[in-house]
Protein backbone atom coordinates (compact mmCIF):
# COMPACT_ATOMS: atom_id res chain seq x y z
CA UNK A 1 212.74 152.80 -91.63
CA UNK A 2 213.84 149.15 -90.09
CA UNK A 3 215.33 151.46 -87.21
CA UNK A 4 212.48 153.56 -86.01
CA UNK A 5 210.77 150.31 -86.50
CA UNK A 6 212.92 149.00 -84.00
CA UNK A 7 212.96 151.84 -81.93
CA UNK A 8 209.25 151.70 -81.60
CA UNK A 9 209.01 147.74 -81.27
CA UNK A 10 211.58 148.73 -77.66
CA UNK A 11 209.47 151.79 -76.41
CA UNK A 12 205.96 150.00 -77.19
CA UNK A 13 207.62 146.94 -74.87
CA UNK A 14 209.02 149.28 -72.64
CA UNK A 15 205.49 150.95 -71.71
CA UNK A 16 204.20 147.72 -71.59
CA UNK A 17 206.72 146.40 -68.93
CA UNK A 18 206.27 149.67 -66.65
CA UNK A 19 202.50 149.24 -66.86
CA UNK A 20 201.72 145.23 -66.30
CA UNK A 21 204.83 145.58 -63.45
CA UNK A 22 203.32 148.71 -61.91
CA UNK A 23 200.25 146.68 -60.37
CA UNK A 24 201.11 145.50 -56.79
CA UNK A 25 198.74 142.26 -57.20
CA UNK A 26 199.73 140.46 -60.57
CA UNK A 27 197.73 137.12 -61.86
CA UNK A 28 199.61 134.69 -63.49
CA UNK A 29 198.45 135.78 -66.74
CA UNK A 30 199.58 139.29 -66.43
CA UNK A 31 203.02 137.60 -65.20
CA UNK A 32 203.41 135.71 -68.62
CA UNK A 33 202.51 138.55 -70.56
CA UNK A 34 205.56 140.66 -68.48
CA UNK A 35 207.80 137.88 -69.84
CA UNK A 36 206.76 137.84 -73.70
CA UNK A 37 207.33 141.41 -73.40
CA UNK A 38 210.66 141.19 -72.07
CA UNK A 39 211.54 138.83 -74.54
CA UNK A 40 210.60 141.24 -77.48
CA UNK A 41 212.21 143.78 -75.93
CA UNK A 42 215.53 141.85 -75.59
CA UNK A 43 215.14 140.73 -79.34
CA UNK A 44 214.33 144.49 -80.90
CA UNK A 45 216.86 146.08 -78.53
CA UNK A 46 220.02 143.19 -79.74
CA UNK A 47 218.73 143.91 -83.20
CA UNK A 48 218.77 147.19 -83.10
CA UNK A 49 222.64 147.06 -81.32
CA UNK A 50 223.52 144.39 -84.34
CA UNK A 51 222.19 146.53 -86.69
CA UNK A 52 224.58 149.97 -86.16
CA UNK A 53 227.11 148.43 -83.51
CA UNK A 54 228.00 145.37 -86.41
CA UNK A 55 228.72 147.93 -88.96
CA UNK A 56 230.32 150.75 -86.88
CA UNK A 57 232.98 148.63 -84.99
CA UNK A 58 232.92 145.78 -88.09
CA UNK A 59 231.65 142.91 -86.44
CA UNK A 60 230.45 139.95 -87.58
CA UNK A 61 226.58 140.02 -87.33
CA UNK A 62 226.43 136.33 -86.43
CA UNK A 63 228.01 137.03 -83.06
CA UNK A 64 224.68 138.88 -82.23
CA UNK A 65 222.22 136.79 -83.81
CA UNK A 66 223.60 134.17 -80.96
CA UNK A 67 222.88 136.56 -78.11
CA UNK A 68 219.26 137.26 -80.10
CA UNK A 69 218.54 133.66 -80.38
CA UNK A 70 217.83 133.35 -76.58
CA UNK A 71 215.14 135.43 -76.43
CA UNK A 72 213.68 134.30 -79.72
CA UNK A 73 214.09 130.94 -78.98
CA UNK A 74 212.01 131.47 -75.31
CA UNK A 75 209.24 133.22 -77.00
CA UNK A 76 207.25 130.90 -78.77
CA UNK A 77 207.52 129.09 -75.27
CA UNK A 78 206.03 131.76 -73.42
CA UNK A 79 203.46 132.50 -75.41
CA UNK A 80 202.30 129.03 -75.70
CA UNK A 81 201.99 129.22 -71.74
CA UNK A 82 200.35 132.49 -71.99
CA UNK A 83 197.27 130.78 -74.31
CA UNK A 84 197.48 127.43 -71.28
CA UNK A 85 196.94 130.07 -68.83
CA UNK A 86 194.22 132.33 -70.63
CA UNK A 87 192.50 128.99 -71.15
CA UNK A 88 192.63 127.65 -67.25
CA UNK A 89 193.02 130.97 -65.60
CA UNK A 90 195.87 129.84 -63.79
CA UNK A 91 197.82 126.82 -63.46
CA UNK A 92 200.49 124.90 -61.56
CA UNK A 93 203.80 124.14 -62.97
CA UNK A 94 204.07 120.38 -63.82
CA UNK A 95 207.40 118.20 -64.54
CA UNK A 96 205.84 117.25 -68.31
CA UNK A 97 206.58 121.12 -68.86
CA UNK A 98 209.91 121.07 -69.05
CA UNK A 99 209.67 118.55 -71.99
CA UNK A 100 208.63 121.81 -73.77
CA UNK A 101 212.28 123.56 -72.98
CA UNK A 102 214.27 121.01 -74.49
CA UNK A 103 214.30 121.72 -78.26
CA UNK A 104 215.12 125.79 -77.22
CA UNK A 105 217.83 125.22 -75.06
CA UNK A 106 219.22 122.78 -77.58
CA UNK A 107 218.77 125.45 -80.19
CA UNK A 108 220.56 127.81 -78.71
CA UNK A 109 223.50 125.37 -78.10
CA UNK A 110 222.88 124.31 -82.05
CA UNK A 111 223.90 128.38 -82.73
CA UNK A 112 226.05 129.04 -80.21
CA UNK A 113 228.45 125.97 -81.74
CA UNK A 114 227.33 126.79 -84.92
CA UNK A 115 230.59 127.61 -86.26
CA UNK A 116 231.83 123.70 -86.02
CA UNK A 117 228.89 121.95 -87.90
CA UNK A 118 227.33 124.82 -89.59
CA UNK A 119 223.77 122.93 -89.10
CA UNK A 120 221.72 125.86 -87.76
CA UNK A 121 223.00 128.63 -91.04
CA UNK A 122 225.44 127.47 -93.43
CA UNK A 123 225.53 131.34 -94.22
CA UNK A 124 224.06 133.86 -92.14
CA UNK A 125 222.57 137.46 -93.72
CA UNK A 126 220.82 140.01 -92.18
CA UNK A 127 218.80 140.09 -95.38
CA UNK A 128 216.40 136.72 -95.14
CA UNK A 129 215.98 135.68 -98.59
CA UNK A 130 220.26 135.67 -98.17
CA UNK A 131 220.54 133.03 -95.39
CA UNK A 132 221.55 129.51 -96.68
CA UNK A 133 220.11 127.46 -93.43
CA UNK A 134 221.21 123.94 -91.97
CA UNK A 135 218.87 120.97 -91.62
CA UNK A 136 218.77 121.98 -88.07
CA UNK A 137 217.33 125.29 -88.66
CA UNK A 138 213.88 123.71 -89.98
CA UNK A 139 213.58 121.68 -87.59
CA UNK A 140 213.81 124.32 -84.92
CA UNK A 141 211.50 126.52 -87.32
CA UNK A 142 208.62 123.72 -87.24
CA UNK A 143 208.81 123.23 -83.35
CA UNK A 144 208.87 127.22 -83.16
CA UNK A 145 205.55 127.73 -85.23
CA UNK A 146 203.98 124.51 -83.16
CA UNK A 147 204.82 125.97 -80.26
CA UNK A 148 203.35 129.12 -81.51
CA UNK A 149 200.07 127.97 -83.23
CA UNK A 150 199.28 126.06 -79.83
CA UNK A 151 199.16 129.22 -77.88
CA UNK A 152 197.54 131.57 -80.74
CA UNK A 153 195.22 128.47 -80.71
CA UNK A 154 193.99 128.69 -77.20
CA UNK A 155 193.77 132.47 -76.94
CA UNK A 156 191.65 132.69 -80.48
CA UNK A 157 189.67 129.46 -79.25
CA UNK A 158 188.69 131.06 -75.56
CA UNK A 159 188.22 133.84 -76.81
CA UNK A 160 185.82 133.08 -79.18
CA UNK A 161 183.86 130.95 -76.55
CA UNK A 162 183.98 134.02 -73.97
CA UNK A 163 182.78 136.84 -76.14
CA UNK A 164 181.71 135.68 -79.55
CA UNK A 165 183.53 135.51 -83.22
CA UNK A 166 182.83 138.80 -84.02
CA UNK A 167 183.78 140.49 -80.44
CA UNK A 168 186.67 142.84 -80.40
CA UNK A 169 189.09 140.69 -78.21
CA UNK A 170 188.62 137.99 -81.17
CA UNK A 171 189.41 139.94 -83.41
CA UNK A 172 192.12 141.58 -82.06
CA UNK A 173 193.65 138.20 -81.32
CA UNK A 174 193.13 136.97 -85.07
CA UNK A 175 194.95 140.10 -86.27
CA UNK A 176 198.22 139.34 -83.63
CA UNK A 177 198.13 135.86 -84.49
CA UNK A 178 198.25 136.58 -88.58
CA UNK A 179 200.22 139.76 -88.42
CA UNK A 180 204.24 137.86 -88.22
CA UNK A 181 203.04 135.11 -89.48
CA UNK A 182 202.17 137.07 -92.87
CA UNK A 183 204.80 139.05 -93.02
CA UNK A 184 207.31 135.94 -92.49
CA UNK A 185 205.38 133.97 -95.26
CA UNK A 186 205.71 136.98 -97.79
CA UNK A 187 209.59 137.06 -97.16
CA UNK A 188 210.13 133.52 -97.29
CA UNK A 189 208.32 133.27 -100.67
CA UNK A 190 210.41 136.36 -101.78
CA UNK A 191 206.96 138.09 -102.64
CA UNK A 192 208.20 141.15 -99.57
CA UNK A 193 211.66 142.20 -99.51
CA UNK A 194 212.65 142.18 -96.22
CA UNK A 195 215.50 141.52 -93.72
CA UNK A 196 215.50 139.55 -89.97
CA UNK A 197 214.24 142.65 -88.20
CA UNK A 198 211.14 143.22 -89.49
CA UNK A 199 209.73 139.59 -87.52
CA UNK A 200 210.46 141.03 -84.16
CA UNK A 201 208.72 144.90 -85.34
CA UNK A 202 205.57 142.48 -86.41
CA UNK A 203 205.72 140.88 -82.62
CA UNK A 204 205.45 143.86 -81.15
CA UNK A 205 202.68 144.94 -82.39
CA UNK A 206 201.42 141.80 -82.04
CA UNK A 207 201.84 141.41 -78.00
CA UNK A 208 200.96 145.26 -77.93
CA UNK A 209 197.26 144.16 -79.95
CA UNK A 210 197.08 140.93 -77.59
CA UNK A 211 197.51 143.14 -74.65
CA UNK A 212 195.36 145.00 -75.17
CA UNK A 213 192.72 142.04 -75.93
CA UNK A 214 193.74 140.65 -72.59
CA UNK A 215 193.41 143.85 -70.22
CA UNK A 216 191.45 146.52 -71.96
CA UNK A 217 188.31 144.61 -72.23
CA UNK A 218 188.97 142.80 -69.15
CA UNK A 219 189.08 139.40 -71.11
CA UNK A 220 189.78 137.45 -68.02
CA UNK A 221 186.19 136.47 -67.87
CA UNK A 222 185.93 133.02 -68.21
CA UNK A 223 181.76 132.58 -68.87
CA UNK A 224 181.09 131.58 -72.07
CA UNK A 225 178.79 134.42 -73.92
CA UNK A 226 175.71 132.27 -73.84
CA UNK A 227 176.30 131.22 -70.24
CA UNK A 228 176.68 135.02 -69.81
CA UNK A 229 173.66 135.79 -71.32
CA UNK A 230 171.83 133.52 -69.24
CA UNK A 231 172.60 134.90 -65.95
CA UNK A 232 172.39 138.63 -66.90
CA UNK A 233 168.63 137.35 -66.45
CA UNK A 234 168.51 135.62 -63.12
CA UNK A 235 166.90 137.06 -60.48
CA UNK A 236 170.11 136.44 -58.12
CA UNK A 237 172.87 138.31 -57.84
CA UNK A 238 176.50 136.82 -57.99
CA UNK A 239 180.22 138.24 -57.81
CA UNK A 240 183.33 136.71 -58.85
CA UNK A 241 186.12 136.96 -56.58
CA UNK A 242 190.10 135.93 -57.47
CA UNK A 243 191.91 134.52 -54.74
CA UNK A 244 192.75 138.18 -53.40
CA UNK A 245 189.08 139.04 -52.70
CA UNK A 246 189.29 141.21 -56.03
CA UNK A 247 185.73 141.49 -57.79
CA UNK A 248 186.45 140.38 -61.09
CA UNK A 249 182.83 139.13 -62.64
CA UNK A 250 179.31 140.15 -62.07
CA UNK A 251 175.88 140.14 -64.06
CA UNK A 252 173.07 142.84 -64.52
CA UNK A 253 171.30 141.88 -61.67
CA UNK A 254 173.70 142.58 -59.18
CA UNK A 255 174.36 145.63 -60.82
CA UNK A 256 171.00 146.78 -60.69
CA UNK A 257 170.17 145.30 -56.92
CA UNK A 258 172.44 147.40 -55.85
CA UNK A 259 172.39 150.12 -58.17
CA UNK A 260 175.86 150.05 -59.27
CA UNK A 261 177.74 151.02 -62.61
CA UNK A 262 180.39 148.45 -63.61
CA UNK A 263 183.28 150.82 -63.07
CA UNK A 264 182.01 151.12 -59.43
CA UNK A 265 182.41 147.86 -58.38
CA UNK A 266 185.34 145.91 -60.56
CA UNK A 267 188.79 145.38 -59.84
CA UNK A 268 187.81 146.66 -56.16
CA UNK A 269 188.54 144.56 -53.02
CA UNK A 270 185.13 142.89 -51.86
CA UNK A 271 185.55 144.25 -48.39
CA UNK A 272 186.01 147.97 -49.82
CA UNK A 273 182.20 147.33 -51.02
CA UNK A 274 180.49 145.18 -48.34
CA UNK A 275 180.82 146.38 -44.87
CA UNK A 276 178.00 146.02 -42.14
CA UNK A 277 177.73 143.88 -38.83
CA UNK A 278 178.23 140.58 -40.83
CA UNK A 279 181.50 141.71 -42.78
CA UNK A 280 182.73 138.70 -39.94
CA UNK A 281 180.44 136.53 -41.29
CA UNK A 282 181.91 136.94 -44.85
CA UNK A 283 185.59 137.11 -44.06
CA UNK A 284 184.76 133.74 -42.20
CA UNK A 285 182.54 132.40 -45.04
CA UNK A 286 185.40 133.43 -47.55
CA UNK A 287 188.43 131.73 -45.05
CA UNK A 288 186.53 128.22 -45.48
CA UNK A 289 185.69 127.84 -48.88
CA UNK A 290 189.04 128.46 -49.37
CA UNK A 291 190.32 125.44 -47.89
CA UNK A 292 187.16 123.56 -48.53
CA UNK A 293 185.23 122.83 -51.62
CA UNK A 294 181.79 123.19 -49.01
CA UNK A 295 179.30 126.21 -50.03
CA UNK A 296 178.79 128.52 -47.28
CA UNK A 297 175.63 130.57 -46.14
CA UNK A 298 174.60 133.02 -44.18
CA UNK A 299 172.07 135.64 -44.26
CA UNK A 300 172.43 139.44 -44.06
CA UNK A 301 170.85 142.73 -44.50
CA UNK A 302 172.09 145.30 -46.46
CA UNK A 303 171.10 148.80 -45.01
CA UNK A 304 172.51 150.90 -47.67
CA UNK A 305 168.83 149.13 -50.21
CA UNK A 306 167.22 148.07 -46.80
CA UNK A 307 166.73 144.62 -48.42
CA UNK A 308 167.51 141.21 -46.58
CA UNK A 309 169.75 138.32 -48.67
CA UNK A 310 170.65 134.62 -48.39
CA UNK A 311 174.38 134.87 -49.22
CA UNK A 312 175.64 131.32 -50.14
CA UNK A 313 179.83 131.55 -50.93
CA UNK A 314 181.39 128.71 -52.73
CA UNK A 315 184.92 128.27 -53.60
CA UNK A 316 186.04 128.02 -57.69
CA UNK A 317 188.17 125.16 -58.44
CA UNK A 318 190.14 124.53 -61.67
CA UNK A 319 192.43 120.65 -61.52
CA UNK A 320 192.74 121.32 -57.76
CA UNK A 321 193.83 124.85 -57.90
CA UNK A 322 191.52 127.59 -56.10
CA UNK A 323 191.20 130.29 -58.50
CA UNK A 324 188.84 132.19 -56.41
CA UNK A 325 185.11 132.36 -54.63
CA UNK A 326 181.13 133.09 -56.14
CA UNK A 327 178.98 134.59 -54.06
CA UNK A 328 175.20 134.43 -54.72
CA UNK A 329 172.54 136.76 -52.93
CA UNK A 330 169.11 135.66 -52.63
CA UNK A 331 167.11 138.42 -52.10
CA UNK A 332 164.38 137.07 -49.50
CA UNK A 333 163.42 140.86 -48.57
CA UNK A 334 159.52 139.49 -49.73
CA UNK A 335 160.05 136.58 -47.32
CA UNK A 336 161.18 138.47 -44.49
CA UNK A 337 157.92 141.33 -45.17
CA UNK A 338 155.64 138.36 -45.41
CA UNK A 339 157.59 136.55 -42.21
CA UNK A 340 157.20 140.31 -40.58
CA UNK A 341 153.57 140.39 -41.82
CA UNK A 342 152.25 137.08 -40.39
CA UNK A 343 154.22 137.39 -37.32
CA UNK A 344 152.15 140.95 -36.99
CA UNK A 345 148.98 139.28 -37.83
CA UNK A 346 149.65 136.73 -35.35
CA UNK A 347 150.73 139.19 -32.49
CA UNK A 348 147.03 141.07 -33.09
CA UNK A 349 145.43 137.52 -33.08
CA UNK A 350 147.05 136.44 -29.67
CA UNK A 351 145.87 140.12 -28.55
CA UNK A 352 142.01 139.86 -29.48
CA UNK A 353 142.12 136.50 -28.04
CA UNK A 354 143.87 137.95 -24.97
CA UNK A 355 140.65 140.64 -24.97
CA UNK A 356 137.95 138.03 -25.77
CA UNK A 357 139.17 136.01 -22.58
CA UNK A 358 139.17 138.42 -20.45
CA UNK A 359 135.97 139.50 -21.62
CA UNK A 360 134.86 136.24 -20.68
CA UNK A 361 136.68 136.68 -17.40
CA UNK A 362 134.86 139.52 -16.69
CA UNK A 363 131.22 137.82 -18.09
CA UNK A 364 131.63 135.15 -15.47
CA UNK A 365 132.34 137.05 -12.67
CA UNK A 366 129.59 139.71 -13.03
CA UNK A 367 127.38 136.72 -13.27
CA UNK A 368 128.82 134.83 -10.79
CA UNK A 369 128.42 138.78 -8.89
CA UNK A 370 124.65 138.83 -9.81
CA UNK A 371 123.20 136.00 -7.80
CA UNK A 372 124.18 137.44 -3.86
CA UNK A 373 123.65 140.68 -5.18
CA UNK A 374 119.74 140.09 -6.49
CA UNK A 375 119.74 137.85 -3.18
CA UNK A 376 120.60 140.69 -0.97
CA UNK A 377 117.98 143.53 -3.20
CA UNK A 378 115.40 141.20 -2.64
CA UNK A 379 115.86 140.63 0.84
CA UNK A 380 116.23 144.51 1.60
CA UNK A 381 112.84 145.00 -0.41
CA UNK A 382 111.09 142.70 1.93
CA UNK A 383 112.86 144.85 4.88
CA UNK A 384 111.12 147.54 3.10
CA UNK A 385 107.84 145.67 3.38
CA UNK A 386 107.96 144.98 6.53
CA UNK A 387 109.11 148.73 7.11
CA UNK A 388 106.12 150.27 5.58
CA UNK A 389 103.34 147.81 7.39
CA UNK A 390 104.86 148.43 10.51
CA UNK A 391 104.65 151.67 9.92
CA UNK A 392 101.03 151.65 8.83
CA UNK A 393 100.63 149.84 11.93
CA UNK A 394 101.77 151.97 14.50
CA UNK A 395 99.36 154.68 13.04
CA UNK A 396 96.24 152.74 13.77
């Protein structure tokens, strides 16, 4: 049983490793997660080798338990990394860290000289409740589990502040984190039976359960479920970007400006969705805020909706470290119909005024035309006068 345990602790970590190192653009958190993977896979695969190789070619099991103590050693490490970087998205590494590596490395020197103060196992048994341990094996113990609660304590703590108590990647979290920590209780206290390779089957599961937590339900989101609710509502739209121009957080109203399903638009390169005339514009806007903590605008119209935005981009910025951009669109498609509207109305204004001047144009010069020409009738009915009585005249 401990051996297809075993065997399915390496191919679960095994599928793991081919799928987080398959993806050409890693974060650092999927980066971690390759390593605490690796490391369970190195510990089930030397305990699985201990297991039948120790007993087929009769060697002494402690000679593998040194090789397995590097990996298990490193692990509580790594995972207590992996919750730093869940909690700040991604960090730089400082000097203080490598205050953290000092009790594993000397741990592993503690068992690899074990054998000339006996401080790490008096007596070593594959069979737990067996081992007689040295003072220095608690003390590693204590600094493992601190080292482990820390990082079970910022993925359960961000991930109760990004999607609720109740939400699956909680949960999921809650069930890794108590899973070899159960099991190691319930040997220790004799209440389980069990022997040293049931801890690294229980880890297993464990990073296979926090995986998926982490990439299933895309639990890189970083708003707070309140926060989240919040802007589902506003009447803006906003993207996330990471530093590779990836799209990695939206609300409703984006989705439904642009009519979009959520598996349309995440994961995918911005410029694979916005394209256009001022695709410049953004590559620009997106170069400076990268290099500058100054927000960015511009304003655009998307033909695909026929609607007119303010885009404002603005660089995100965790202790220094760009983690990526938000852009906002204001839709000011009203403004630009009402802009379009008055600039109409004023166009027919200038025109009827145009008319009405030239109507008065034409008002003053007919009168201006009158005068001569009632001058000039009046003088030819006069010639008409005089016509007529010289005509009369004649006659007589």
């Amino acid at each position: 049983m401990e051996t297809i345990g075993l065997v399915l602790s390496c191919i679960i970590a095994l599928f793991l490793i081919l799928y987080l190192t398959s993806r050409k653009k890693r974060t650092q958190l999927q980066n971690i997660f390759i390593i605490n993977v690796v490391l369970v896979f190195c510990c089930s695969f030397l305990l699985l080798t201990q297991k039948h190789i120790s007993s087929l070619f009769n060697i002494d099991p402690i000679w593998f338990e040194k090789l397995i103590y590097v990996p298990t050693c490193f692990l509580p490490v790594s995972i207590l990394f992996t919750g730093i970087i869940f909690a700040n998205t991604k960090i730089e590494f400082k000097r203080r860290y490598i205050l953290i590596f000092i009790i594993p490395i000397l741990s592993i020197l503690m068992m690899w000289t074990n054998d000339f103060h006996h401080l790490v196992y008096v007596e070593y048994s594959t069979n737990f409740y067996e081992n007689i341990f040295g003072p220095y094996y608690y003390v590693h113990n204590i600094y493992t589990l601190l080292l482990y609660f820390m990082g079970l304590f910022y993925l359960i703590k961000f991930s109760i502040k990004n999607s609720g108590i109740f939400s699956k990647q909680a949960i999921l979290f809650v069930i890794a984190a108590l899973l070899p920590i159960t099991i190691n209780i319930l040997g220790s206290l004799q209440i389980v039976p069990m022997t040293i390779y049931l801890t690294p089957i229980c880890f297993s599961f464990s990073v296979l359960l926090s995986a998926i937590a982490v990439f299933k339900f895309d639990f890189l989101n970083t708003t707070p479920i309140a926060l989240q609710r919040i802007v589902d509502r506003m009447s803006d739209s906003y993207i996330v970007l990471n530093e590779d121009n990836v799209i990695t957080d939206f609300n409703e109203t984006f989705l439904s400006t642009f009519s979009l399903k959520s598996t349309d638009i995440r994961n995918i390169n911005i410029f694979d969705w916005y394209g256009g005339k001022y695709l410049s514009k953004l590559k620009g806007a997106l170069q400076k805020v990268s290099v500058s903590p100054n927000t960015v605008v511009f304003e655009t119209h998307m033909e695909s909706i026929n609607k007119y935005f303010n885009v404002e981009v603005s660089s995100i910025i965790n202790n220094s470290i760009f983690l990526g951009s938000l852009i906002l669109f204001k839709d000011i498609t009203q403004h630009e119909e009402d802009l379009k509207t008055i600039q109409d109305n004023q166009d027919m204004l200038v025109e009827r005024e145009r008319f009405a001047s030239l109507g008065q144009m034409i008002g003053g010069i007919a009168h201006n035309l009158k005068t001569p020409i009632m001058s000039i009738a009046g003088a030819v009915e006069a010639l008409n006068d005089l016509i007529t009585e010289y005509d009369i005249s004649v006659r007589r």
